[in-house]
C-alpha atoms as a PDB file:
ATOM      1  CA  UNK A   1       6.490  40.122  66.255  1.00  0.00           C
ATOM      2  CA  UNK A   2       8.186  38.804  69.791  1.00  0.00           C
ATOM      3  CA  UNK A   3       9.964  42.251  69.732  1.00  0.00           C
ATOM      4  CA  UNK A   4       6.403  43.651  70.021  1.00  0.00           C
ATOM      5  CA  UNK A   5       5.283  41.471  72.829  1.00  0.00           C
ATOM      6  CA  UNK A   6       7.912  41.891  74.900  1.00  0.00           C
ATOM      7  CA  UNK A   7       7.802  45.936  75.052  1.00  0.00           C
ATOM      8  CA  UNK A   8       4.273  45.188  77.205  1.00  0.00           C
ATOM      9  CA  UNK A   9       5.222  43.914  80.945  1.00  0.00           C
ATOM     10  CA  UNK A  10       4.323  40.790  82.509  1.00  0.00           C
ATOM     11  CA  UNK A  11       0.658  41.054  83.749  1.00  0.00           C
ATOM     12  CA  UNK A  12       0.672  42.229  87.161  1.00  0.00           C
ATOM     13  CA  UNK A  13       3.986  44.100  87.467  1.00  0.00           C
ATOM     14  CA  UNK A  14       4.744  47.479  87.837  1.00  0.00           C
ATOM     15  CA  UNK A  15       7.923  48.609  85.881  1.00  0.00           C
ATOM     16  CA  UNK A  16      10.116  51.092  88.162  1.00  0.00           C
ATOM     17  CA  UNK A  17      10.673  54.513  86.940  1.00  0.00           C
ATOM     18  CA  UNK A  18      14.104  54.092  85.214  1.00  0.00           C
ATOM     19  CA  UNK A  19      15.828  57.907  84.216  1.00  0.00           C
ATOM     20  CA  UNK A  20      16.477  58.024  80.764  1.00  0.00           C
ATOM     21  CA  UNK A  21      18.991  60.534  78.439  1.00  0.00           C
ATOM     22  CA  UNK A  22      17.675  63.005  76.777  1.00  0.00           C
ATOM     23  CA  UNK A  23      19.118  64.667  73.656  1.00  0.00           C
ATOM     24  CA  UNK A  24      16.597  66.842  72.315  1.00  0.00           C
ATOM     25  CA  UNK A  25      18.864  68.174  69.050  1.00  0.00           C
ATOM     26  CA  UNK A  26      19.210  64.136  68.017  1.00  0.00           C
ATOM     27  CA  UNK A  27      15.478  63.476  68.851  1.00  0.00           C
ATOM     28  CA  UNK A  28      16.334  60.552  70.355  1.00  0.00           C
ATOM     29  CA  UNK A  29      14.779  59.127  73.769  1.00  0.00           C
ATOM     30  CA  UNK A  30      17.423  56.108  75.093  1.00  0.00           C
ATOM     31  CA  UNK A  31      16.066  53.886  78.334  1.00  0.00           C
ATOM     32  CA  UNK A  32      18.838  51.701  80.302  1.00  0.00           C
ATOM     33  CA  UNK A  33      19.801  48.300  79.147  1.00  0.00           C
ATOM     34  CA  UNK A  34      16.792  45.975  78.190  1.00  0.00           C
ATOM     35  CA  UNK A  35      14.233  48.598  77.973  1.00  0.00           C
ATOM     36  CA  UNK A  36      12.511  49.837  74.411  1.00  0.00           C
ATOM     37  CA  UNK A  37      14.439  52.380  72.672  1.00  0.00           C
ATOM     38  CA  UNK A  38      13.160  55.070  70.518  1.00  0.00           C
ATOM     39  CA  UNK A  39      15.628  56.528  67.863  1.00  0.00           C
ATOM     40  CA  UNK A  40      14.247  58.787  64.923  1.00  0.00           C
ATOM     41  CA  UNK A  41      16.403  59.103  62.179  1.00  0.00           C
ATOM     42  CA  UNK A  42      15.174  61.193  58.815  1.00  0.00           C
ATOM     43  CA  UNK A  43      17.400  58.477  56.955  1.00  0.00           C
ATOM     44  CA  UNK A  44      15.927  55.479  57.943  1.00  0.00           C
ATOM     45  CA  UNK A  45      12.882  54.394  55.560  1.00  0.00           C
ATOM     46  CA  UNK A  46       9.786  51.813  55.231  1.00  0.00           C
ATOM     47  CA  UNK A  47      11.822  47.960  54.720  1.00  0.00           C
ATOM     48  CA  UNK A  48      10.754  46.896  51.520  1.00  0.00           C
ATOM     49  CA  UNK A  49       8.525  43.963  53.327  1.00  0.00           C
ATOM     50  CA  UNK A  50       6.923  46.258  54.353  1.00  0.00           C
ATOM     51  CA  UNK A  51       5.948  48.291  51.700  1.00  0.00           C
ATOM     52  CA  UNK A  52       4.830  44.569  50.271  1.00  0.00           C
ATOM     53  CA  UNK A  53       2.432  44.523  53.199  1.00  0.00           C
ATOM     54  CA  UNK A  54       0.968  47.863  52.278  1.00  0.00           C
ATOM     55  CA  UNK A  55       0.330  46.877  48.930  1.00  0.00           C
ATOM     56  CA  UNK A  56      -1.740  43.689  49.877  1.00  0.00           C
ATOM     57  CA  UNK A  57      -3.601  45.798  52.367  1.00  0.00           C
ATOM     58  CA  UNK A  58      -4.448  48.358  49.871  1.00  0.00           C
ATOM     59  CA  UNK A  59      -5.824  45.788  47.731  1.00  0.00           C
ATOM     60  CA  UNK A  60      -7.811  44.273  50.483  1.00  0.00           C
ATOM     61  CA  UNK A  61      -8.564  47.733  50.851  1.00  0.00           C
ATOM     62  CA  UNK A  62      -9.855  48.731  47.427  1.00  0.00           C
ATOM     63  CA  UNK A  63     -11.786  45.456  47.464  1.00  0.00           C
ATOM     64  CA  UNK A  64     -14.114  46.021  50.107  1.00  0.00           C
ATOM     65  CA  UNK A  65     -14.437  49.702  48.944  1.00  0.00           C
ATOM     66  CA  UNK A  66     -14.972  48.987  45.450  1.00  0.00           C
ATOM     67  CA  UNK A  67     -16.724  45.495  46.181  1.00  0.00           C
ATOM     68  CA  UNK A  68     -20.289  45.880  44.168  1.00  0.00           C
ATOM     69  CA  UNK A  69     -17.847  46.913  40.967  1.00  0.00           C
ATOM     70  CA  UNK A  70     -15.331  44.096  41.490  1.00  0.00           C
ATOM     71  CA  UNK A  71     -17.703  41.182  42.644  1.00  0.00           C
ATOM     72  CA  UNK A  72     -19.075  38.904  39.572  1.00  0.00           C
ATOM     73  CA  UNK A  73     -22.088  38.364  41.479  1.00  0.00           C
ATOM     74  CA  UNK A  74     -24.681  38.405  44.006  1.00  0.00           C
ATOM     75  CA  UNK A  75     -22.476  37.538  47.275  1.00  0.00           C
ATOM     76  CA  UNK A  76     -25.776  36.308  48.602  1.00  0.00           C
ATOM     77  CA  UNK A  77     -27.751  34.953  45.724  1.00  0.00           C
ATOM     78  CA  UNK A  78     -27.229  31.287  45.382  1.00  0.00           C
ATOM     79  CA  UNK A  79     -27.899  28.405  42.519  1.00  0.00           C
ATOM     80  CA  UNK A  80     -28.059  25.393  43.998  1.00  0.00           C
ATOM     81  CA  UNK A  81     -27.824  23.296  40.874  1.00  0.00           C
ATOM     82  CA  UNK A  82     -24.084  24.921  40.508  1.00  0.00           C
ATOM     83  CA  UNK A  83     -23.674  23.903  44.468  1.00  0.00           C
ATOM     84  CA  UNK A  84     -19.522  23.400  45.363  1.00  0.00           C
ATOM     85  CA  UNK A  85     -18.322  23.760  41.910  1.00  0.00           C
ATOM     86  CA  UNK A  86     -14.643  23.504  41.490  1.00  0.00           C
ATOM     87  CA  UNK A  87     -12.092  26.377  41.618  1.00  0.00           C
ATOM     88  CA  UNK A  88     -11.340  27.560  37.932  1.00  0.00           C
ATOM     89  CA  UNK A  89     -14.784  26.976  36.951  1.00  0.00           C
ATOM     90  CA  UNK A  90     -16.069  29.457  33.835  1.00  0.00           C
ATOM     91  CA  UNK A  91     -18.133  32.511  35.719  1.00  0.00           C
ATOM     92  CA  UNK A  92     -17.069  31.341  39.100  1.00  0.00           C
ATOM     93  CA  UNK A  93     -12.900  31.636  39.240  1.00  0.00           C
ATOM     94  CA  UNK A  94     -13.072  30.439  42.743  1.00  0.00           C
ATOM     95  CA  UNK A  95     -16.069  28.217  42.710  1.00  0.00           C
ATOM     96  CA  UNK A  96     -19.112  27.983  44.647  1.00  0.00           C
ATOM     97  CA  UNK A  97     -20.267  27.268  48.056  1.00  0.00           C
ATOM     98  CA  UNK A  98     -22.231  24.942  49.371  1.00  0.00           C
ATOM     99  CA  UNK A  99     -25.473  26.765  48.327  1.00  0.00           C
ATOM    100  CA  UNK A 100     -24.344  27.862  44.657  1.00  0.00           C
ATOM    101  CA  UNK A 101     -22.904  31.414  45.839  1.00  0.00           C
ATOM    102  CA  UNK A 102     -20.030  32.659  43.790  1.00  0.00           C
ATOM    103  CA  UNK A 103     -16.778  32.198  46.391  1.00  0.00           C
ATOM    104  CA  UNK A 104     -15.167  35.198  44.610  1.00  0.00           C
ATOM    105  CA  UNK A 105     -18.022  37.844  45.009  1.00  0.00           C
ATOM    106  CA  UNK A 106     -17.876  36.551  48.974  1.00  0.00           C
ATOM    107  CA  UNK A 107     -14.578  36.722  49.405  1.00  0.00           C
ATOM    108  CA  UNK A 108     -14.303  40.545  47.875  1.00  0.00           C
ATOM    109  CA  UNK A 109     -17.788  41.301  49.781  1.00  0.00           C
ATOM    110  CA  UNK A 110     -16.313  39.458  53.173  1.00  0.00           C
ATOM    111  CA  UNK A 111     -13.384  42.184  53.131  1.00  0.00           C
ATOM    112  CA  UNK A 112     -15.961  44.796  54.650  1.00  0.00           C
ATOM    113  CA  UNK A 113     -16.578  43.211  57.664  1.00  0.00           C
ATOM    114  CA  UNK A 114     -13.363  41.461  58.253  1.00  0.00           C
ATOM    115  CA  UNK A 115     -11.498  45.130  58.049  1.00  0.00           C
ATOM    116  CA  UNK A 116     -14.058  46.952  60.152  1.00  0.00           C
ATOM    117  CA  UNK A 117     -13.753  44.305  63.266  1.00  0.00           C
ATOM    118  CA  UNK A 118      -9.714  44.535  62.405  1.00  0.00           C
ATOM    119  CA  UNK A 119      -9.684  48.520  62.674  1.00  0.00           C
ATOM    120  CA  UNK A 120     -12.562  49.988  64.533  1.00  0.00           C
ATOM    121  CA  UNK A 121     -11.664  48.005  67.875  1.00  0.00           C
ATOM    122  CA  UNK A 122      -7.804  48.432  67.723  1.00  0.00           C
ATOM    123  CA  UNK A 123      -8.883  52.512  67.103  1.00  0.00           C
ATOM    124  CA  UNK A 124     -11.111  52.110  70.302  1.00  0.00           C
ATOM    125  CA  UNK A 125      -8.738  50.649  72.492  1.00  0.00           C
ATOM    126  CA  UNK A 126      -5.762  52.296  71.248  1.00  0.00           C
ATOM    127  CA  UNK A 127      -7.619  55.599  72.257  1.00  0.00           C
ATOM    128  CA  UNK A 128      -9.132  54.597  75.622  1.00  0.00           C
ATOM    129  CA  UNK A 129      -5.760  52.628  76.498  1.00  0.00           C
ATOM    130  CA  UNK A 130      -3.033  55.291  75.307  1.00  0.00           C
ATOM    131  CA  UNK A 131      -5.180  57.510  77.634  1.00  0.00           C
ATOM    132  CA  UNK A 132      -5.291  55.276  80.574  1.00  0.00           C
ATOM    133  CA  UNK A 133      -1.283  54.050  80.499  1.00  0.00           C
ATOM    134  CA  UNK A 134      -0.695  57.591  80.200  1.00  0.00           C
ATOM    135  CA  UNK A 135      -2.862  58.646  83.482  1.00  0.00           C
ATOM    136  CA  UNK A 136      -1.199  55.543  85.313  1.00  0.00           C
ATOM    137  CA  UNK A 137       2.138  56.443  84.049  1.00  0.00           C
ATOM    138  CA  UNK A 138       1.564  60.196  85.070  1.00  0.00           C
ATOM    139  CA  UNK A 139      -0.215  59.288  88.346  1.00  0.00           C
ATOM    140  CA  UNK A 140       0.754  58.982  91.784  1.00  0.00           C
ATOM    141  CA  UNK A 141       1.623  55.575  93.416  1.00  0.00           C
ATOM    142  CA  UNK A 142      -1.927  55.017  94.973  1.00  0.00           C
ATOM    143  CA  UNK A 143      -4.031  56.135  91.504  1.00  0.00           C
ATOM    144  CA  UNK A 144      -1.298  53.885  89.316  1.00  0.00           C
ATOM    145  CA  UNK A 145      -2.048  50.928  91.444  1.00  0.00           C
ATOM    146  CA  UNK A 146      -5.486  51.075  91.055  1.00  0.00           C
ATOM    147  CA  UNK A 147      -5.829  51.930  87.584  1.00  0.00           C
ATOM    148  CA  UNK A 148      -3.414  48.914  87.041  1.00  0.00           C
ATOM    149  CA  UNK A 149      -4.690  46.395  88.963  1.00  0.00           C
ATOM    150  CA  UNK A 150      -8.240  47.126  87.790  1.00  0.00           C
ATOM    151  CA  UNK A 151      -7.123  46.213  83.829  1.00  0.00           C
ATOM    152  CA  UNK A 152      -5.144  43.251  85.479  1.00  0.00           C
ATOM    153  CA  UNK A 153      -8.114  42.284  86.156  1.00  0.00           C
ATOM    154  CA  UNK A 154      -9.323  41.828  82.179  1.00  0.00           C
ATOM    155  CA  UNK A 155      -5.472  41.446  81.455  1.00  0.00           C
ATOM    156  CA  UNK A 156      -5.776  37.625  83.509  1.00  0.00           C
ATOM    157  CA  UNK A 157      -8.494  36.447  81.199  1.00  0.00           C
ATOM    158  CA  UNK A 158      -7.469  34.259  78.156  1.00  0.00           C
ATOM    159  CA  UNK A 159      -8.508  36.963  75.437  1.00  0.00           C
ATOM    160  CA  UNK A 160     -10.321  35.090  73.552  1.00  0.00           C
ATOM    161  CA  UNK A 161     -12.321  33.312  76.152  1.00  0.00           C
ATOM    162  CA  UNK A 162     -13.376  37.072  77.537  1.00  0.00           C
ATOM    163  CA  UNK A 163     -14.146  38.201  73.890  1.00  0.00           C
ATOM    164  CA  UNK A 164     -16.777  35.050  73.580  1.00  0.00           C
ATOM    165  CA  UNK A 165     -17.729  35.931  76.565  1.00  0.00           C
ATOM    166  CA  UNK A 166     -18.488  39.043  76.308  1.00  0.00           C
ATOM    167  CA  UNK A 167     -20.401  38.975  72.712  1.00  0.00           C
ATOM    168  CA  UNK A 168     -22.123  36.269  74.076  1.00  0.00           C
ATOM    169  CA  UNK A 169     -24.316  38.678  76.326  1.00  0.00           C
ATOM    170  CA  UNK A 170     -24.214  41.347  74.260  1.00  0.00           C
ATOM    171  CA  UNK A 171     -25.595  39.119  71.463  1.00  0.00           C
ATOM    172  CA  UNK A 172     -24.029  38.625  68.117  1.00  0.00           C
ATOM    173  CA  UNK A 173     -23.999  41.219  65.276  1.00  0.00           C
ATOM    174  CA  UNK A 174     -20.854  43.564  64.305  1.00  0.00           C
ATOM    175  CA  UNK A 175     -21.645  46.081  66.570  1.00  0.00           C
ATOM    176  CA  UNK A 176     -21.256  43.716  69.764  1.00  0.00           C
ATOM    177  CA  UNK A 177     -18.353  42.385  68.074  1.00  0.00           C
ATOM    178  CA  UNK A 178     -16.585  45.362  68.147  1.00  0.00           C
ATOM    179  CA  UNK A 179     -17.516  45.861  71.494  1.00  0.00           C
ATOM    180  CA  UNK A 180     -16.158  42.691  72.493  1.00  0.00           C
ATOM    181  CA  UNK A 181     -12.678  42.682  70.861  1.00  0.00           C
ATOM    182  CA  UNK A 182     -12.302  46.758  71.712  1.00  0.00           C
ATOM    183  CA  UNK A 183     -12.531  45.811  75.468  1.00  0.00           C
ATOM    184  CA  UNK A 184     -10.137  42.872  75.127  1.00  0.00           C
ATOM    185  CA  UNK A 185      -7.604  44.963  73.399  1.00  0.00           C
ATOM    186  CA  UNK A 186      -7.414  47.951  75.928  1.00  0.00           C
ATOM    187  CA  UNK A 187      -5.247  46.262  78.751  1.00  0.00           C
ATOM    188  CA  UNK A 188      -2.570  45.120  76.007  1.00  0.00           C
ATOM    189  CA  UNK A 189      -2.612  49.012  75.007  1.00  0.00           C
ATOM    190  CA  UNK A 190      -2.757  50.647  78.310  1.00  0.00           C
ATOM    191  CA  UNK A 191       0.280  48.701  79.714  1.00  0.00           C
ATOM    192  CA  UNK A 192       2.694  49.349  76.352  1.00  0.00           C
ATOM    193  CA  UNK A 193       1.506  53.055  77.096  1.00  0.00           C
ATOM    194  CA  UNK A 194       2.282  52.654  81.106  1.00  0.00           C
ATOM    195  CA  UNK A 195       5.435  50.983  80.442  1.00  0.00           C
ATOM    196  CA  UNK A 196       6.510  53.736  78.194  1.00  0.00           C
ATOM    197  CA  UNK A 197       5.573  56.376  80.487  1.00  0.00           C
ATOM    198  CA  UNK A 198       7.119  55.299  83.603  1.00  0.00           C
ATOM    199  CA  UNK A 199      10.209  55.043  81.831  1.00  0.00           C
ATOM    200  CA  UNK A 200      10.484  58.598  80.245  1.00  0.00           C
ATOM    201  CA  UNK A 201       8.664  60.660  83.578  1.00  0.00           C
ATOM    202  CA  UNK A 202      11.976  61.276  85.077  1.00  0.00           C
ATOM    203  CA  UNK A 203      13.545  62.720  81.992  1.00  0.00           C
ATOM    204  CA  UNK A 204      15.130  66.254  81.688  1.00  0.00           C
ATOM    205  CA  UNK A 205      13.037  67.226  80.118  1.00  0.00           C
ATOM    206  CA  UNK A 206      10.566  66.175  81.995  1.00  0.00           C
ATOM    207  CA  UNK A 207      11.416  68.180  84.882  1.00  0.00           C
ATOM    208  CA  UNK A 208      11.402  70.945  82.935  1.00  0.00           C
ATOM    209  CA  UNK A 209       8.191  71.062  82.224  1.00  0.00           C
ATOM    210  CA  UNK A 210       6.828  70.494  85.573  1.00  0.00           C
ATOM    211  CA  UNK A 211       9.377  73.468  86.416  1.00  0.00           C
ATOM    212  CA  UNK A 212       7.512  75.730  84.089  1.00  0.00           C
ATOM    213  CA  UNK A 213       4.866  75.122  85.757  1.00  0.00           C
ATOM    214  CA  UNK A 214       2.751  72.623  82.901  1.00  0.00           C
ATOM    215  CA  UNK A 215      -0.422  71.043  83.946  1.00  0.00           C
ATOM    216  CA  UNK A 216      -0.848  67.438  83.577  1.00  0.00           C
ATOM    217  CA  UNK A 217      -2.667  67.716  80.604  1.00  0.00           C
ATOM    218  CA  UNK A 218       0.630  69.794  78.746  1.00  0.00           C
ATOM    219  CA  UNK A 219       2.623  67.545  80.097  1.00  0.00           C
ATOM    220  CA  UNK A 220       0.588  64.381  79.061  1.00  0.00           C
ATOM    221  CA  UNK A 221      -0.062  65.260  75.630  1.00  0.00           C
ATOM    222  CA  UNK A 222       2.754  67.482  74.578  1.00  0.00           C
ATOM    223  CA  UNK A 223       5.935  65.889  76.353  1.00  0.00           C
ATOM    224  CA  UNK A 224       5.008  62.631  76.569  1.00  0.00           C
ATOM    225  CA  UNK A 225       2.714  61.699  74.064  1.00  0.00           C
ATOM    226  CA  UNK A 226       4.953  62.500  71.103  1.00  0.00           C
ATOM    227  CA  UNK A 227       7.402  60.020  72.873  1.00  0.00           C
ATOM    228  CA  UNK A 228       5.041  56.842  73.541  1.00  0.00           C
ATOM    229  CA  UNK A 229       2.881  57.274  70.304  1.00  0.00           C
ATOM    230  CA  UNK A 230       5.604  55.552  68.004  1.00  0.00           C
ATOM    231  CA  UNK A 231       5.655  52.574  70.311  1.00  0.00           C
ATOM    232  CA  UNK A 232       1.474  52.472  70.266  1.00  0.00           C
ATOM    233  CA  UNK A 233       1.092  52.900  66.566  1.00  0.00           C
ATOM    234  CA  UNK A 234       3.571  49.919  66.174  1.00  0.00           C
ATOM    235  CA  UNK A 235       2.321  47.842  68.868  1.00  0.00           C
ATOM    236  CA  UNK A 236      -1.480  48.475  67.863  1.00  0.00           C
ATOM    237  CA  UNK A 237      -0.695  47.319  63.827  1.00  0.00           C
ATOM    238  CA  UNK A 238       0.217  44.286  64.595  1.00  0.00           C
ATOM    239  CA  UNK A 239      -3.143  44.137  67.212  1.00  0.00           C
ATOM    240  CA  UNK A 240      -5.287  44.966  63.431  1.00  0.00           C
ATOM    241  CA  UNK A 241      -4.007  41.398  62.348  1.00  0.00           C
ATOM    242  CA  UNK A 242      -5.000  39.845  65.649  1.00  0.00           C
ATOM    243  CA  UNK A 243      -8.185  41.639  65.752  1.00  0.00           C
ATOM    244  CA  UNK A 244      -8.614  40.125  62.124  1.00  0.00           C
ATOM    245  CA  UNK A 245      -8.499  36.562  63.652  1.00  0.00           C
ATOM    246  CA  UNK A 246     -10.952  37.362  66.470  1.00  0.00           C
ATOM    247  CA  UNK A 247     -13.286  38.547  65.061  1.00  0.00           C
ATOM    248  CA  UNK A 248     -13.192  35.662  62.263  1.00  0.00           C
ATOM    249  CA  UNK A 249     -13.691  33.489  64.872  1.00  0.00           C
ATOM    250  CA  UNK A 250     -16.688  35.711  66.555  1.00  0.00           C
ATOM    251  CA  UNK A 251     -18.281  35.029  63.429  1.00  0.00           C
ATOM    252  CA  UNK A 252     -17.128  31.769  63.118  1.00  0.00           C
ATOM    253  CA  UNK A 253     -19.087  30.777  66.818  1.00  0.00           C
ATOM    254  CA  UNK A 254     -22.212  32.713  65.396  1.00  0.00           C
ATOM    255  CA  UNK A 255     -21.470  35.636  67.635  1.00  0.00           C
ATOM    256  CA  UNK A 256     -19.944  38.049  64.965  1.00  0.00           C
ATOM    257  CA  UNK A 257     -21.569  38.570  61.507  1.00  0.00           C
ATOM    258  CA  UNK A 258     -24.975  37.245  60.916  1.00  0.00           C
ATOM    259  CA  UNK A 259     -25.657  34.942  58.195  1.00  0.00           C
ATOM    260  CA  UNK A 260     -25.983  35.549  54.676  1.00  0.00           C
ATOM    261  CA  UNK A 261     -23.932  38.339  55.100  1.00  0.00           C
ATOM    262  CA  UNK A 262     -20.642  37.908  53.582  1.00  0.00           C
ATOM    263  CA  UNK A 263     -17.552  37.642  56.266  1.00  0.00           C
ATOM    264  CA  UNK A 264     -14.778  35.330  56.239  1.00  0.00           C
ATOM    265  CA  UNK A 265     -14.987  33.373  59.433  1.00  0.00           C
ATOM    266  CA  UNK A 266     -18.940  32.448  58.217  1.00  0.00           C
ATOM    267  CA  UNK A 267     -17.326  31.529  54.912  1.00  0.00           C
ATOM    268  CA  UNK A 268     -15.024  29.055  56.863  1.00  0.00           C
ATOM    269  CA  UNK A 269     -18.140  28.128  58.914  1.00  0.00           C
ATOM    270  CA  UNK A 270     -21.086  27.300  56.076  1.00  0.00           C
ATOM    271  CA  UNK A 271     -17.770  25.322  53.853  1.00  0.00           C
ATOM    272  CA  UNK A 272     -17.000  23.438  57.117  1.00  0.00           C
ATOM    273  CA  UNK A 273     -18.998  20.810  56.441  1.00  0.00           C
ATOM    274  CA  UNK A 274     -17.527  20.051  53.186  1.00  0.00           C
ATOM    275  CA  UNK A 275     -13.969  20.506  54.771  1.00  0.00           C
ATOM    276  CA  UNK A 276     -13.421  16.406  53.267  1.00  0.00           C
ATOM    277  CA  UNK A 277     -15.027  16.647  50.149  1.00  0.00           C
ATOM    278  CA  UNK A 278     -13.974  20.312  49.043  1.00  0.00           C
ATOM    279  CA  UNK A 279     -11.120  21.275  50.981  1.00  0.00           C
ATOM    280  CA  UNK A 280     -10.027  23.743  48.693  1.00  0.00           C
ATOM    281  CA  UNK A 281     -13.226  25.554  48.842  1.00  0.00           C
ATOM    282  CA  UNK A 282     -12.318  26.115  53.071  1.00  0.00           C
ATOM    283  CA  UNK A 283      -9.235  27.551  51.873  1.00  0.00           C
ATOM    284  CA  UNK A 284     -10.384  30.502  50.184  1.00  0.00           C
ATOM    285  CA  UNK A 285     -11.450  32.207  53.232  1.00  0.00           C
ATOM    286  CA  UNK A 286      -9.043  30.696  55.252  1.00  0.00           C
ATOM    287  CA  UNK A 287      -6.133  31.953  53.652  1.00  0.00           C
ATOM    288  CA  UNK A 288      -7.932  35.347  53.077  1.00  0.00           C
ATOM    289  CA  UNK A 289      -8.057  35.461  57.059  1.00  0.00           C
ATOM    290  CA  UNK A 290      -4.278  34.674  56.978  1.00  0.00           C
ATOM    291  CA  UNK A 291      -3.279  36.795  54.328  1.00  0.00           C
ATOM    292  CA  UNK A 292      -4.828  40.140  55.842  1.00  0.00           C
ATOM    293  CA  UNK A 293      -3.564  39.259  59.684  1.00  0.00           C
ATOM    294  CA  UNK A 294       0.202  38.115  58.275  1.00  0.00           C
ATOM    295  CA  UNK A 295       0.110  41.450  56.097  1.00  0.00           C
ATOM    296  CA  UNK A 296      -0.667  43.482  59.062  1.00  0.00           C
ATOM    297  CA  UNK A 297       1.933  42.270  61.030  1.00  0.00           C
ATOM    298  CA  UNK A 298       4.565  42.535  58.645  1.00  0.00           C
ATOM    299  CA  UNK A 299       3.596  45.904  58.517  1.00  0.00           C
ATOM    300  CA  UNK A 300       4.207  46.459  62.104  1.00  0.00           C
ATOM    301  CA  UNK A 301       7.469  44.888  61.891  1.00  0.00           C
ATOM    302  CA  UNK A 302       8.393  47.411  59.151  1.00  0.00           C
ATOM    303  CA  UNK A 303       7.090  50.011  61.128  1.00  0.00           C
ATOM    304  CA  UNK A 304       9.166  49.022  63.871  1.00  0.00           C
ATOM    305  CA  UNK A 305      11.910  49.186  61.923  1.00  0.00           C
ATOM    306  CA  UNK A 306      11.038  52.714  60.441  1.00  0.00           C
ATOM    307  CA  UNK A 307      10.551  54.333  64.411  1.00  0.00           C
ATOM    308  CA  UNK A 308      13.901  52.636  64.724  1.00  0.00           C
ATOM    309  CA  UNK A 309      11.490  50.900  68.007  1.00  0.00           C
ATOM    310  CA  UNK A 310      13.751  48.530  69.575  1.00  0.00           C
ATOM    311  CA  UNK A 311      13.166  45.670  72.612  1.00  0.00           C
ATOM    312  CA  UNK A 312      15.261  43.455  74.586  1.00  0.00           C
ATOM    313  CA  UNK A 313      14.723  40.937  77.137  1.00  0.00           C
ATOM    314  CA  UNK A 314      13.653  41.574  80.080  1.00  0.00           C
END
């Protein structure tokens, strides 16, 4: 995913309005050398990678949705006198825990939470920050400094530091968690969306709709939008992944997910303690955690790909 990173500019820059070609009959949007390119092409499809991706997040997907059908058992209910049985164990495929819960009807039940602190706060921010990079982008130099400079502010703090931080006061539970990760994820968004802007704003096409006479709003959402939104949806997948992680490790610290619900990062946390004597028990969760965020970022690669989204150095 470096391609990814490197379409968002170094915290407290401002990229210079650079005039890009327009051809409106090839639908294609080309910046100078080393800035991200945009090329549609109706030929171009999904890489098969990552229609692999999709299919492991579908089936993520159907497990949390379908999770009292698929789950063996009680994901809370415990037997203590079947306490860390071994993977492959009759009527518990992936053993037990450390308080004789069935690892298997966790793991599917863990899916919920794990995908609603992956999507919810990457939909937040990807809404609040696609609006403010596009206000910056669209604004004059005195409003674009100060919306800027204001999310370099939460830009300069070590994400996840600032996400502990911030469910820390708000107390844990999934709805602070959210909270917390949505507001780290906005400045990441806002920039890509800034970037973009400032690149395309002194297109033809551009000037022709200020010509015409379009408000800010037509021009915002109608001219530029369309233009940036490939490079947001791409950039933002590969943020679900991330967001994964976070909040994993939210619930992890005892600020995400509260015990005995079922999440992955409390999984990791209750089978820490037997990380020596049952290692492979830690893995389950572990590599569940790995397998989702890997999954989403391959699909963001492919996506890149598909948008034909394309980054140099800078």
């Amino acid at each position: 995913m470096t391609d990814l990173v490197k379409t968002a500019p170094a915290p407290g820059t401002v990229p210079a309005p650079t005039p890009p070609t327009s051809n409106a009959a090839a639908g294609d949007v080309d910046g100078p050398e080393g800035a991200t390119t945009i090329r549609r092409s109706g030929n171009r499809r999904l890489p098969r990678t990552a229609w692999a991706a999709l299919v492991v997040i579908a089936v993520i997907v159907l497990c949390a949705v379908l999770a009292p059908v698929l789950a063996p058992a009680d994901p809370v209910a415990g037997d203590l006198t079947r306490r860390l049985m071994p993977i492959g164990t009759p009527g518990n495929l992936l053993g037990t825990d450390g308080q004789g819960r069935d690892m298997l009807s966790r793991l599917i039940y863990g899916a919920r939470p794990s995908l609603l602190a992956g999507l919810v706060p990457v939909v937040i921010a990807g809404i609040i920050g696609t609006f403010l990079g596009l206000f910056a982008g669209l604004s004059g130099a005195r409003v674009h400094g100060t919306v800027m400079r204001t999310l370099d502010v939460l830009y300069a703090f070590p994400a996840v530091l600032l996400a502990i931080a911030i469910a820390a006061a708000l107390g844990s539970g999934i709805s602070n968690s959210i909270i917390a990760l949505a507001v780290i994820l906005i400045p990441p968004i806002a920039r890509v969306t800034e970037a973009e802007t400032v690149r395309i704003r002194s297109a033809d096409f551009m000037d022709a709709a200020r010509t015409s006479g379009a408000g800010w709003s037509a021009i915002a959402f109608r001219q530029v939008l369309p233009n940036v939104a490939p490079v947001v949806v791409v950039y933002a997948t590969a943020l679900i992944g991330l967001s994964i992680v976070y909040s994993a490790g939210l619930s992890y610290l005892g600020l995400g997910v509260s015990p005995p619900l079922a999440e992955w990062g409390i999984m990791v946390s209750d089978l820490q303690a037997f990380l020596f004597t049952a290692p492979q028990l830690v893995m389950v969760p572990a590599v569940a955690i790995l397998v989702a965020s890997v999954a989403f970022n391959v699909l963001g690669d492919g996506l890149r790909d598909w948008f034909n989204v394309r980054g140099t150095d800078r």
